[in-house]
N, C-alpha and C. Protein backbone atom coordinates (compact mmCIF):
# COMPACT_ATOMS: atom_id res chain seq x y z
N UNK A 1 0.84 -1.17 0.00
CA UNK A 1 0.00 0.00 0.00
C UNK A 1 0.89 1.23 0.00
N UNK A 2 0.58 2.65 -1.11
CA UNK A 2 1.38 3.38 -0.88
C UNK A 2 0.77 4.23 0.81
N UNK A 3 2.58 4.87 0.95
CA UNK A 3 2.04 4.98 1.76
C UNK A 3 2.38 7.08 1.51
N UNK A 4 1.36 7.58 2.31
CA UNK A 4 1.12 8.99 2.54
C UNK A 4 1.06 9.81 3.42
N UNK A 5 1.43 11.20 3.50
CA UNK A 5 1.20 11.73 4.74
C UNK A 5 0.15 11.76 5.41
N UNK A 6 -0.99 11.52 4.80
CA UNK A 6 -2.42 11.93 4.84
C UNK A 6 -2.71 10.41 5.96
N UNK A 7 -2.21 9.14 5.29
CA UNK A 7 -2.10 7.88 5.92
C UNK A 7 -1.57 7.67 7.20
N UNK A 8 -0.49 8.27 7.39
CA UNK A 8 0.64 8.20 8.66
C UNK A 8 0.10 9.33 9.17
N UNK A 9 -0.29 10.18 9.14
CA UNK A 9 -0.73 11.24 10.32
C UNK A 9 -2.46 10.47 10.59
N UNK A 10 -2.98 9.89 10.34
CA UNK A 10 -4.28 9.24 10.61
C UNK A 10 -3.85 7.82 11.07
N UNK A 11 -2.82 7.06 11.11
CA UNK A 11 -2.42 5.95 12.32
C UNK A 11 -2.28 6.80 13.42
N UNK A 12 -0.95 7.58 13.32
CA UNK A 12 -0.94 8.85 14.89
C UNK A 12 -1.54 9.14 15.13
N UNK A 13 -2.85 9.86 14.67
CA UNK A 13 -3.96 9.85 15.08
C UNK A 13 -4.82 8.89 16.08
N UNK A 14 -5.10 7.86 15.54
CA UNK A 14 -5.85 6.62 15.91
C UNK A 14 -5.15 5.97 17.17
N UNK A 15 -3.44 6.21 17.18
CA UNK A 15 -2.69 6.18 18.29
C UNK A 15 -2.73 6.78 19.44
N UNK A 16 -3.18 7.84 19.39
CA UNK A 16 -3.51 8.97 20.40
C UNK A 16 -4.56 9.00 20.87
N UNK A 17 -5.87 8.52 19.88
CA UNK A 17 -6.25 8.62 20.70
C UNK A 17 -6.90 6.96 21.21
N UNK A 18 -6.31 6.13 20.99
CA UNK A 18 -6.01 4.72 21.60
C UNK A 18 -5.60 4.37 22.76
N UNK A 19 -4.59 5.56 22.94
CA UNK A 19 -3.89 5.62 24.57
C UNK A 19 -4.61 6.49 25.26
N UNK A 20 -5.44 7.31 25.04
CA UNK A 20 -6.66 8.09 26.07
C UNK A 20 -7.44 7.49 26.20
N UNK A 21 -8.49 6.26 25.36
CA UNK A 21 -9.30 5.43 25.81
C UNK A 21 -9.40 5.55 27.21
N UNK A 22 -10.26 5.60 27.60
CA UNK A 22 -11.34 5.45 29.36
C UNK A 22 -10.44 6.79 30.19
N UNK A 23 -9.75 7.92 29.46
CA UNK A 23 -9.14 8.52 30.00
C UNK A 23 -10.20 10.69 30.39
N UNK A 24 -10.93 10.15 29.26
CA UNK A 24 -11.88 11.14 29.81
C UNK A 24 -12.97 10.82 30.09
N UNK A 25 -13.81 12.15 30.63
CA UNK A 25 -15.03 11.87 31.88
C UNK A 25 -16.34 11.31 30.73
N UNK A 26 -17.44 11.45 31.15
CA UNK A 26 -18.90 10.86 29.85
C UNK A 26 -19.23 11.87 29.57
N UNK A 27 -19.60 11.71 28.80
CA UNK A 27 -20.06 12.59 28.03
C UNK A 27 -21.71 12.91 27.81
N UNK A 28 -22.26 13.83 27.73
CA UNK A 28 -24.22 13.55 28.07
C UNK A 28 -24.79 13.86 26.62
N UNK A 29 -23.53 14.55 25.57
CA UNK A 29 -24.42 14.08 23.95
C UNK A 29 -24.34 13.08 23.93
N UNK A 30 -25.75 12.76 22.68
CA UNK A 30 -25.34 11.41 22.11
C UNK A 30 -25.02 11.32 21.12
N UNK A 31 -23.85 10.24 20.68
CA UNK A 31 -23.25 9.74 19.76
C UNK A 31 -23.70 10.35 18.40
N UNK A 32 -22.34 10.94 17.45
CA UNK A 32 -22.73 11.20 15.96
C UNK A 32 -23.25 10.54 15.53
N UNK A 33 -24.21 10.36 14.16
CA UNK A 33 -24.37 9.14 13.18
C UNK A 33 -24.18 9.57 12.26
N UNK A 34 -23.17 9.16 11.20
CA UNK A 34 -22.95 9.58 9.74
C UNK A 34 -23.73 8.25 9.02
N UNK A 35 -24.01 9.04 7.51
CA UNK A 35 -24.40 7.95 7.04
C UNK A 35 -23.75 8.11 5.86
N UNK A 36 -23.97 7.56 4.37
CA UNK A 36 -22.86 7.29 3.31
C UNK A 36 -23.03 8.96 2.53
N UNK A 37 -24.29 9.52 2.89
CA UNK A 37 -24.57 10.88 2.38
C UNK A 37 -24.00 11.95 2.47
N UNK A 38 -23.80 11.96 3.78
CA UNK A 38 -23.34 13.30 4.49
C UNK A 38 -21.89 12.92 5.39
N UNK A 39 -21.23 13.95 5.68
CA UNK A 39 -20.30 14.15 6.75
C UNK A 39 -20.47 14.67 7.97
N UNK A 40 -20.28 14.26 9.21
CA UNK A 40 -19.99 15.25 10.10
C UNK A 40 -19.52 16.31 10.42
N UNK A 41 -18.19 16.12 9.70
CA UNK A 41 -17.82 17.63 9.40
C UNK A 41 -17.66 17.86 7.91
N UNK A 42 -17.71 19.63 8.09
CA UNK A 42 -17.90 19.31 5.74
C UNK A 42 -16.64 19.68 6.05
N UNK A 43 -15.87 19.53 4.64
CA UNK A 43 -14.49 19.79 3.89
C UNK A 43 -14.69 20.96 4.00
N UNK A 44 -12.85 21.32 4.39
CA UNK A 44 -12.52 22.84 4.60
C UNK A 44 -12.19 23.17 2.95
N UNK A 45 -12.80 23.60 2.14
CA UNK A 45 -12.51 23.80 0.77
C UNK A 45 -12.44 25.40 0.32
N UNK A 46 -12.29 26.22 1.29
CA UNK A 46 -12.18 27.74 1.56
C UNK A 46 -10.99 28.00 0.58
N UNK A 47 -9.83 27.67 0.37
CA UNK A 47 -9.12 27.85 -0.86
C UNK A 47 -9.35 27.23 -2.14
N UNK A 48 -8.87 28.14 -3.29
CA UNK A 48 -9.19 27.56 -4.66
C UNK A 48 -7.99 27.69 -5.73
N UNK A 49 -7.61 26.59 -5.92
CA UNK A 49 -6.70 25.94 -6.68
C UNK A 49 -6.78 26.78 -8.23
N UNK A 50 -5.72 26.88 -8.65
CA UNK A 50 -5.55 27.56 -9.90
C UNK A 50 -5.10 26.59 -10.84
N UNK A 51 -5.78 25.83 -11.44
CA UNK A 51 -5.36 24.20 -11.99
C UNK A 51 -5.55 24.53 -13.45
N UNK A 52 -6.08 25.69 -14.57
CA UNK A 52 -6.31 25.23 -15.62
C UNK A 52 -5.14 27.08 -15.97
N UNK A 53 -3.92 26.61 -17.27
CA UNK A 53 -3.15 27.40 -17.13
C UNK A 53 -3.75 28.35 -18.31
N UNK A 54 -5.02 27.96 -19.05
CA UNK A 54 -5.06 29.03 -20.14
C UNK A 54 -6.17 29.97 -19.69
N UNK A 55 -6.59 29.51 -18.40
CA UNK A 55 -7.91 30.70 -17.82
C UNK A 55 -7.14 32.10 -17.45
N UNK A 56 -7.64 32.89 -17.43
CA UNK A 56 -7.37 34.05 -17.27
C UNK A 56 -7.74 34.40 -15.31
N UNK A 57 -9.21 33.47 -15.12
CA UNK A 57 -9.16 34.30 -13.57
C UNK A 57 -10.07 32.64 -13.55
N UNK A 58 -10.45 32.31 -11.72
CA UNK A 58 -10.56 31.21 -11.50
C UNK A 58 -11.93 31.67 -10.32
N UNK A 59 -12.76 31.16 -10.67
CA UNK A 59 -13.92 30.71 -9.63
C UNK A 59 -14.10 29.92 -8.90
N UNK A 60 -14.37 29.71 -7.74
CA UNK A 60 -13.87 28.50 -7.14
C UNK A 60 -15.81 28.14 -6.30
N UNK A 61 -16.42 27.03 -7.07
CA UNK A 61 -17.50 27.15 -5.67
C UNK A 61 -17.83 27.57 -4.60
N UNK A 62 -16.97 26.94 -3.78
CA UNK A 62 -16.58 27.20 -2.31
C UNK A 62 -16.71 28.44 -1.93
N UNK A 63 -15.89 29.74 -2.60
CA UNK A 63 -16.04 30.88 -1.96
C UNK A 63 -16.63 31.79 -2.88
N UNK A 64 -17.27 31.15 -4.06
CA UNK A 64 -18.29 32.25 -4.86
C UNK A 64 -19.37 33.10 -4.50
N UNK A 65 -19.43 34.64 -4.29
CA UNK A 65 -20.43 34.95 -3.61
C UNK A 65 -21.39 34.35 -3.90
N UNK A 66 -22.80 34.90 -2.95
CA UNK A 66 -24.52 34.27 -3.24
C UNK A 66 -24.77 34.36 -4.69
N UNK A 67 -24.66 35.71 -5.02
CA UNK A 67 -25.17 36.52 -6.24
C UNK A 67 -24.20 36.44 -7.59
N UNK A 68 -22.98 35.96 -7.78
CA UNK A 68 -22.14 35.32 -8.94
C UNK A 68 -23.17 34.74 -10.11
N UNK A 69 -22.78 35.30 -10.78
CA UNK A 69 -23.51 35.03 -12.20
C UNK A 69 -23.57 33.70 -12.41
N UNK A 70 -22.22 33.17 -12.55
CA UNK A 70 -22.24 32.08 -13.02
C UNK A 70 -20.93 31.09 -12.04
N UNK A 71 -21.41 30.37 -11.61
CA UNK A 71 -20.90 29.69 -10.86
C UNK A 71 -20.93 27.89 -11.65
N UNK A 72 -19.99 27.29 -11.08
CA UNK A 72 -19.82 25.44 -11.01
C UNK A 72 -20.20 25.31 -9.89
N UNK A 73 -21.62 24.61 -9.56
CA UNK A 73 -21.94 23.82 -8.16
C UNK A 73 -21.88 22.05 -8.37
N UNK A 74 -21.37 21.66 -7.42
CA UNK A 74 -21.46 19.85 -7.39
C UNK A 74 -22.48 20.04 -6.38
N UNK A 75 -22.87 18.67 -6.43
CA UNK A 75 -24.25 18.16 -5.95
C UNK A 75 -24.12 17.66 -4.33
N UNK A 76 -22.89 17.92 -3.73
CA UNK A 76 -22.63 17.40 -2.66
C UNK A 76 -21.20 17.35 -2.78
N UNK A 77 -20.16 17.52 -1.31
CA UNK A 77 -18.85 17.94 -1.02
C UNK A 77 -18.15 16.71 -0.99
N UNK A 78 -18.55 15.47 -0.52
CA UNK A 78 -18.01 14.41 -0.54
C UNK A 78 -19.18 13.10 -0.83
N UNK A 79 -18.42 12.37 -1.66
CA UNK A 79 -18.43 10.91 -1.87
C UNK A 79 -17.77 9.55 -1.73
N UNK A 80 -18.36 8.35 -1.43
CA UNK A 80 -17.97 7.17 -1.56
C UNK A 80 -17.87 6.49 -2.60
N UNK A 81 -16.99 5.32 -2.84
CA UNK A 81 -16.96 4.89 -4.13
C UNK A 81 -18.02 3.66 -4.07
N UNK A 82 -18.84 3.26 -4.71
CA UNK A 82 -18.83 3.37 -6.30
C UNK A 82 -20.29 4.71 -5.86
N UNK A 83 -20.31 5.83 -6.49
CA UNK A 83 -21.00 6.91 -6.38
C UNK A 83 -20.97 7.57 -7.40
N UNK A 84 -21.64 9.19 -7.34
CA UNK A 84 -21.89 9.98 -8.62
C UNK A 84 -21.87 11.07 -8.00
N UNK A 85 -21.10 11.91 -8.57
CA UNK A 85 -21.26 13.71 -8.28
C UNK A 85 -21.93 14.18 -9.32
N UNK A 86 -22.67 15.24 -9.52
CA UNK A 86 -23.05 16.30 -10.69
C UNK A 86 -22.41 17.56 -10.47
N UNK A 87 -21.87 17.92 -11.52
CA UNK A 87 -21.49 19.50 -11.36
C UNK A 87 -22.27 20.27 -12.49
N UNK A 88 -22.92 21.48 -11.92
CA UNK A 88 -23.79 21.92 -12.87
C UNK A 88 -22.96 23.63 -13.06
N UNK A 89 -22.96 23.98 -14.47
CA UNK A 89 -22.62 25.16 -14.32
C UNK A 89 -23.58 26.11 -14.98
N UNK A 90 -24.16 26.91 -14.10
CA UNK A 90 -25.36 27.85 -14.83
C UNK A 90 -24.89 29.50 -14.78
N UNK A 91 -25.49 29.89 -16.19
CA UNK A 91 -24.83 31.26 -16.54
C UNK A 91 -26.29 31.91 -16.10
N UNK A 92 -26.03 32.63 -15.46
CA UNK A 92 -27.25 34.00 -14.71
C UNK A 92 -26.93 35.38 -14.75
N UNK A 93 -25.61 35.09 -16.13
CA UNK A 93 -25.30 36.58 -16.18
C UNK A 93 -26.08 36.81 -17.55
N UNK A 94 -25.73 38.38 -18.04
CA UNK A 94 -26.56 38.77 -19.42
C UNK A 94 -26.14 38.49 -21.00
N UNK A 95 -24.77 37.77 -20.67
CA UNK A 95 -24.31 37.50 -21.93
C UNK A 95 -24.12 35.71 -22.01
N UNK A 96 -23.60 35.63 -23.47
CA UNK A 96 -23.57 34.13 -23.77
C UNK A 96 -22.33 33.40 -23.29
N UNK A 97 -22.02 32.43 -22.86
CA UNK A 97 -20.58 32.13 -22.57
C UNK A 97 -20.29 30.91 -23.70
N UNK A 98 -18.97 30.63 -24.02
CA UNK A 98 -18.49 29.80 -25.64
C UNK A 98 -17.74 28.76 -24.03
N UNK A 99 -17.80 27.11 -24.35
CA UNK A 99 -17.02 26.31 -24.46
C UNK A 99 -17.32 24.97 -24.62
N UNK A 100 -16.45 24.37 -24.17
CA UNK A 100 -16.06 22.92 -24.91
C UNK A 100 -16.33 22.49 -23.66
N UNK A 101 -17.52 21.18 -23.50
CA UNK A 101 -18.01 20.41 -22.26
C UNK A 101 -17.54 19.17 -22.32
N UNK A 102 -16.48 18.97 -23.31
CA UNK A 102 -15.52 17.82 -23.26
C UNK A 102 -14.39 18.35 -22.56
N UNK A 103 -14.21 19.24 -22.13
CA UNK A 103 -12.87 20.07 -21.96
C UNK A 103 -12.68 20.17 -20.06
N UNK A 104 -13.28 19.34 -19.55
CA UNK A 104 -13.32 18.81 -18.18
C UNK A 104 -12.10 18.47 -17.66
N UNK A 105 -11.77 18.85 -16.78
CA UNK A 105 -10.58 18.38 -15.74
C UNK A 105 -10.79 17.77 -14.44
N UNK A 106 -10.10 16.47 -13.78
CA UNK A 106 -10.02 16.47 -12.30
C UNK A 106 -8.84 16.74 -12.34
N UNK A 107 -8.44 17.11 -11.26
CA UNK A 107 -7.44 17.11 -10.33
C UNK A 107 -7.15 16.51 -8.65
N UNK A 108 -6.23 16.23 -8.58
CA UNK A 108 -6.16 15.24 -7.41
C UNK A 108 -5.09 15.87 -6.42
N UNK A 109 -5.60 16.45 -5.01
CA UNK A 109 -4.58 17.01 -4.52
C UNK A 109 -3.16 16.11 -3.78
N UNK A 110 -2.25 16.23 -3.76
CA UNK A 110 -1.21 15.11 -3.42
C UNK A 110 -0.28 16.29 -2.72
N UNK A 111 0.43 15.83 -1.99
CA UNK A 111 1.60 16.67 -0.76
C UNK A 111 2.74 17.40 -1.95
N UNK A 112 3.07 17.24 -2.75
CA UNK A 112 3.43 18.08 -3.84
C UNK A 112 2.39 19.18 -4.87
N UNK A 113 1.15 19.19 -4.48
CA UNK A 113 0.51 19.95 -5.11
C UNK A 113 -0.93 19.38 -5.79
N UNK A 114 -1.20 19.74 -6.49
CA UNK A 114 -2.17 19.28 -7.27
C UNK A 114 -1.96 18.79 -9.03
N UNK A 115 -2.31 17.03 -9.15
CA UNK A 115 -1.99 16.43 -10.50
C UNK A 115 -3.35 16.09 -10.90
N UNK A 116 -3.17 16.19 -12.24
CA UNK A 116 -4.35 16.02 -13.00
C UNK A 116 -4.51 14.31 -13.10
N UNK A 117 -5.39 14.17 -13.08
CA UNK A 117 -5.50 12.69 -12.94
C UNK A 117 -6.84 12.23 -14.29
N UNK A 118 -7.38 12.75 -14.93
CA UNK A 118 -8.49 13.22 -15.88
C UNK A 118 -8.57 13.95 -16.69
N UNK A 119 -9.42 14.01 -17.84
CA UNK A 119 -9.04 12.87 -18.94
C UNK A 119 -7.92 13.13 -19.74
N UNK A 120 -7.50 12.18 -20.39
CA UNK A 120 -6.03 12.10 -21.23
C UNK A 120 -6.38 13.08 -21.93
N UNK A 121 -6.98 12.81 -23.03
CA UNK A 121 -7.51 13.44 -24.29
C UNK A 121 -8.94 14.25 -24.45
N UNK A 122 -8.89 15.26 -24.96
CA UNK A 122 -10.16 15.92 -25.37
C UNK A 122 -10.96 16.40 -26.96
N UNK A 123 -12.01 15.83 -26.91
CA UNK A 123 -12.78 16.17 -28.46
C UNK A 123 -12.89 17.78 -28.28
N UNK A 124 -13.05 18.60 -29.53
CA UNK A 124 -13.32 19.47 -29.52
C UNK A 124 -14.44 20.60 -29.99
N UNK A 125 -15.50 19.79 -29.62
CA UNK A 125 -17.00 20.51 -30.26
C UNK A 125 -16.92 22.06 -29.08
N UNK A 126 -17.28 22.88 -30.00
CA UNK A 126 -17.74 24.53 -29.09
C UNK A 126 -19.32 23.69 -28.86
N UNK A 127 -19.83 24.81 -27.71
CA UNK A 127 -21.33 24.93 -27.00
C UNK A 127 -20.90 26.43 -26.67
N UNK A 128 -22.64 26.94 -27.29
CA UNK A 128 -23.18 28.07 -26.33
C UNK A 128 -24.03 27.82 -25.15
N UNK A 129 -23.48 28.46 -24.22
CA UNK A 129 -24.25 28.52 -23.02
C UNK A 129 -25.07 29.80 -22.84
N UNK A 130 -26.28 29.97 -23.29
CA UNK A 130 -26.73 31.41 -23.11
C UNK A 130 -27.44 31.49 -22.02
N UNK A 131 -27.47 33.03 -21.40
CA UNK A 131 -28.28 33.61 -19.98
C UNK A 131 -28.83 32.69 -19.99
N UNK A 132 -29.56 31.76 -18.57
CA UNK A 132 -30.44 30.95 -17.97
C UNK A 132 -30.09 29.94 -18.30
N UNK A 133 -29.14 29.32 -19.21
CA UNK A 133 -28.81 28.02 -19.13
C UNK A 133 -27.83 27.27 -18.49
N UNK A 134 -28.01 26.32 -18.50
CA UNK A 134 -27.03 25.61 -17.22
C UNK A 134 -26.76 24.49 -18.33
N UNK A 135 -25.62 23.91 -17.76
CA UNK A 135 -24.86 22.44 -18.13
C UNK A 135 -24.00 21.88 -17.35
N UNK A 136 -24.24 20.34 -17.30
CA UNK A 136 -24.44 19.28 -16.04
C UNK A 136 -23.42 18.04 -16.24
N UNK A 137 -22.40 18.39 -15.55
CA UNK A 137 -21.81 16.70 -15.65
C UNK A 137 -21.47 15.59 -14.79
N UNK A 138 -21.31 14.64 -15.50
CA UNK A 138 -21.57 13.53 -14.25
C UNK A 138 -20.36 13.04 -13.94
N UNK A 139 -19.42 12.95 -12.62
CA UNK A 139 -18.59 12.04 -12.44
C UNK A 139 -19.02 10.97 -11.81
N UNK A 140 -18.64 9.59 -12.50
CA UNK A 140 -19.20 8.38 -11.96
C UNK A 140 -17.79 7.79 -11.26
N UNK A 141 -17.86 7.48 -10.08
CA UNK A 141 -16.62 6.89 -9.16
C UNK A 141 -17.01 5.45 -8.91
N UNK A 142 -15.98 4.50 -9.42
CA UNK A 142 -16.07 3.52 -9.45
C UNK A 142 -17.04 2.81 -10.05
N UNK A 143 -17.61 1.59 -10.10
CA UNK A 143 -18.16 0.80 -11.48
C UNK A 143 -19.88 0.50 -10.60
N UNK A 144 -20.77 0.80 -11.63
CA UNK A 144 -22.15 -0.26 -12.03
C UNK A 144 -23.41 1.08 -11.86
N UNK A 145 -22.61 2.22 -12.78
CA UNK A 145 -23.16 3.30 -13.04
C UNK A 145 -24.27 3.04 -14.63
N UNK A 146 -25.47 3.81 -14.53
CA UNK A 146 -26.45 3.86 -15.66
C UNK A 146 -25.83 4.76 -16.36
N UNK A 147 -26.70 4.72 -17.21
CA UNK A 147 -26.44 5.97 -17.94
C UNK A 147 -27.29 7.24 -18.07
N UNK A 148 -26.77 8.60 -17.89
CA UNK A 148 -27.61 9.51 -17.33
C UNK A 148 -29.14 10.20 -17.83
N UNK A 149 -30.02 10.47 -17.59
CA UNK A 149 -31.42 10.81 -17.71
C UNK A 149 -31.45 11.39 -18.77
N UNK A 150 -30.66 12.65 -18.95
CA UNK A 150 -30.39 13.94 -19.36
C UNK A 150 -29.58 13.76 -20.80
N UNK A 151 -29.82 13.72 -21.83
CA UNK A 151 -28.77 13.52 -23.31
C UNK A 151 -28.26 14.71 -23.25
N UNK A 152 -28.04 15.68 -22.65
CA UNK A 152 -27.33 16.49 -22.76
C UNK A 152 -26.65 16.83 -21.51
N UNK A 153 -26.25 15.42 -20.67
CA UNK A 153 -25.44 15.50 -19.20
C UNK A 153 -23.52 14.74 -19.96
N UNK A 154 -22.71 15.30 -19.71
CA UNK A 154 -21.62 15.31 -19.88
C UNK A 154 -21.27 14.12 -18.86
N UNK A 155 -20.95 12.65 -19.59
CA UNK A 155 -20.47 11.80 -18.37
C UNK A 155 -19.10 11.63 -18.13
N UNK A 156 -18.52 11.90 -16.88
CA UNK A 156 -16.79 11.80 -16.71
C UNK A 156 -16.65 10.50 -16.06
N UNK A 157 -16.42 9.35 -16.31
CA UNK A 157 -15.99 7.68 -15.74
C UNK A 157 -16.36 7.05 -16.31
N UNK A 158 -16.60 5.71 -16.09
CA UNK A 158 -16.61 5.89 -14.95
C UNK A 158 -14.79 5.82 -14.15
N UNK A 159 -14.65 6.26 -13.20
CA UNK A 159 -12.87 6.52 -12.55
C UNK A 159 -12.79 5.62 -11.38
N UNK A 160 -11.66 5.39 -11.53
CA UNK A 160 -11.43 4.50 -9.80
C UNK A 160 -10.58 5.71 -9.22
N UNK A 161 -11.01 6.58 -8.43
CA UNK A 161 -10.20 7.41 -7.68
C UNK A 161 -10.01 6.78 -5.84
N UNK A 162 -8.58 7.23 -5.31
CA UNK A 162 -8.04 6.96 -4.34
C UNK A 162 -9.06 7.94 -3.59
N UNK A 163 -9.25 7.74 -2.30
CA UNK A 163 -9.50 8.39 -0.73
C UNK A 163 -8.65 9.32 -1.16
N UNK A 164 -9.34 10.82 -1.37
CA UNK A 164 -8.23 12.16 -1.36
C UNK A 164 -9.68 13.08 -1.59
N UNK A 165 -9.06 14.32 -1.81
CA UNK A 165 -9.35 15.50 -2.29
C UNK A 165 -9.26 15.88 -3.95
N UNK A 166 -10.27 16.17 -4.39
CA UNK A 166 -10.19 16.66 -5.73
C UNK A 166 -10.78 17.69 -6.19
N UNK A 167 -10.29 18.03 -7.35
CA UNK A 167 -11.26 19.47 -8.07
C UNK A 167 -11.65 19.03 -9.25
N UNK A 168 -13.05 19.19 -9.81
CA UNK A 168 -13.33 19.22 -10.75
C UNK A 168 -13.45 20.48 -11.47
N UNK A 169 -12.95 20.64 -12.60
CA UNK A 169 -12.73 22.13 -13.29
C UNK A 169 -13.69 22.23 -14.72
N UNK A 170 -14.06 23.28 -15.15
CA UNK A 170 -14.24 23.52 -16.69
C UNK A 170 -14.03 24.48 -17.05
N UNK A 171 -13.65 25.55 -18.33
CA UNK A 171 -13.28 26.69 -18.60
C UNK A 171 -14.02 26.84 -19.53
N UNK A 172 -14.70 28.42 -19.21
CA UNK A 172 -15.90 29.23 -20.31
C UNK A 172 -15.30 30.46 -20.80
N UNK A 173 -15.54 31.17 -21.63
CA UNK A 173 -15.06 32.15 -22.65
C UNK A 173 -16.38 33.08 -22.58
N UNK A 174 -16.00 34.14 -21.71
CA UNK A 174 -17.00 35.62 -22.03
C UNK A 174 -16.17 36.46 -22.38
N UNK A 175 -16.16 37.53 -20.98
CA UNK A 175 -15.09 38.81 -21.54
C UNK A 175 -13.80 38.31 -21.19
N UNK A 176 -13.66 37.02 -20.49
CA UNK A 176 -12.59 36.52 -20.41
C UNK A 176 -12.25 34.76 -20.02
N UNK A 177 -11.41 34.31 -20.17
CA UNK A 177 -11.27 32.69 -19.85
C UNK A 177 -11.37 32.45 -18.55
N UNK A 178 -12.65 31.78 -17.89
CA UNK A 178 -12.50 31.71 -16.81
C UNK A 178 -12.53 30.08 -16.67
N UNK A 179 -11.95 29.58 -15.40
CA UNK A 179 -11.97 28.98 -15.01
C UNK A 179 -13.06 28.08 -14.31
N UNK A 180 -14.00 27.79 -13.97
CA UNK A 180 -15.03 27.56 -12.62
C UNK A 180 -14.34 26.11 -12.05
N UNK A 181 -14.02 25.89 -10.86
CA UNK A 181 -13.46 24.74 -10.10
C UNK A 181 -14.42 24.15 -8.91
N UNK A 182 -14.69 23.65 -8.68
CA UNK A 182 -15.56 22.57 -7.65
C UNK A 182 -14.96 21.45 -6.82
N UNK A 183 -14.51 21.88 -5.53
CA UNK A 183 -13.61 20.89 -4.85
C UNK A 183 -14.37 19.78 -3.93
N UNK A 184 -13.91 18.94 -4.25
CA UNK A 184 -14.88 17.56 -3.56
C UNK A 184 -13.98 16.55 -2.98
N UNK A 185 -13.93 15.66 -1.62
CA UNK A 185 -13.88 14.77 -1.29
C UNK A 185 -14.12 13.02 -1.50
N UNK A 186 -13.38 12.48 -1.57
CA UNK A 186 -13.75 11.04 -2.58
C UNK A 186 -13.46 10.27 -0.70
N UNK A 187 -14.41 9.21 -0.53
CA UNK A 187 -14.06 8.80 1.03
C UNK A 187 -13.36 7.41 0.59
């Protein structure tokens, strides 16, 4: 198994607190319950990665104001494998935006930075996205995924991704190349 910082600071972890066992008083909440949906705690995703080098400026979900024209939202911050994220990107500003919905990126954060791990290659059809429209893609994680509702949902997998942190990216063309990024958790 490789091994990682992310790995070895979560044995030390589990070590620590192994040797406090029966060492503090009771406690009168009761017990968390997570289930495969949600987290207990959400991902600190407050920074935003600058992963695509021909954008000009970078949006990041996470800290997009309320009122942002046009934002990338995923459908939820973290997943399990075999699962599905959607990332939808809707333009609510007054003009049209130009790009390529093959032109998708993950990225995978690693203790050297962030590597692209998605897709090798890209087709190159243009799409207009005009005011009020949105466009939707699917990352499928891990295997015994359908196929999506929507003929016009963009499917990315299906992927076998590692337990980490990732960004999903796409880049639109108005008054300038932007970026939109969507950072998500794989459990």
């Amino acid at each position: 198994m490789k091994q990682t910082r992310r790995r070895v600071l979560a044995a030390l972890g589990f070590g620590v607190v192994g040797s406090l066992a029966g060492c503090t008083g009771a406690s009168s909440a009761p017990d968390e319950v997570t289930t495969d949906e949600t987290t207990t705690t959400p991902p600190d995703f407050s920074g935003c990665p600058s992963l695509r080098e021909t954008a000009d400026e970078t949006v990041c979900a996470a800290t997009a104001p309320a009122d942002a024209p046009v934002v990338l939202a995923p459908s939820r911050a973290d997943v399990a494998a075999p699962g599905t994220l959607r990332f939808t990107l809707t333009n609510d500003s007054e003009a049209s935006l130009g790009l390529n919905p093959y032109d998708w990126a993950l990225h995978r954060e690693t203790d050297g930075g962030w590597e692209r791990v998605a897709p090798d290659a890209v087709i190159q059809p243009w799409f207009t996205l005009a005011p009020g429209e949105s466009r939707t893609w699917e990352l499928q994680i891990g295997g015994g995924h359908s196929a999506p509702q929507n003929d016009s949902t963009v499917v990315a997998g299906p992927l076998d991704l590692e337990p980490g942190t990732y960004a999903f990216s796409v880049v639109a063309v108005g008054e300038a190349r932007t970026a939109y990024v969507a950072r998500f958790r794989v459990r």
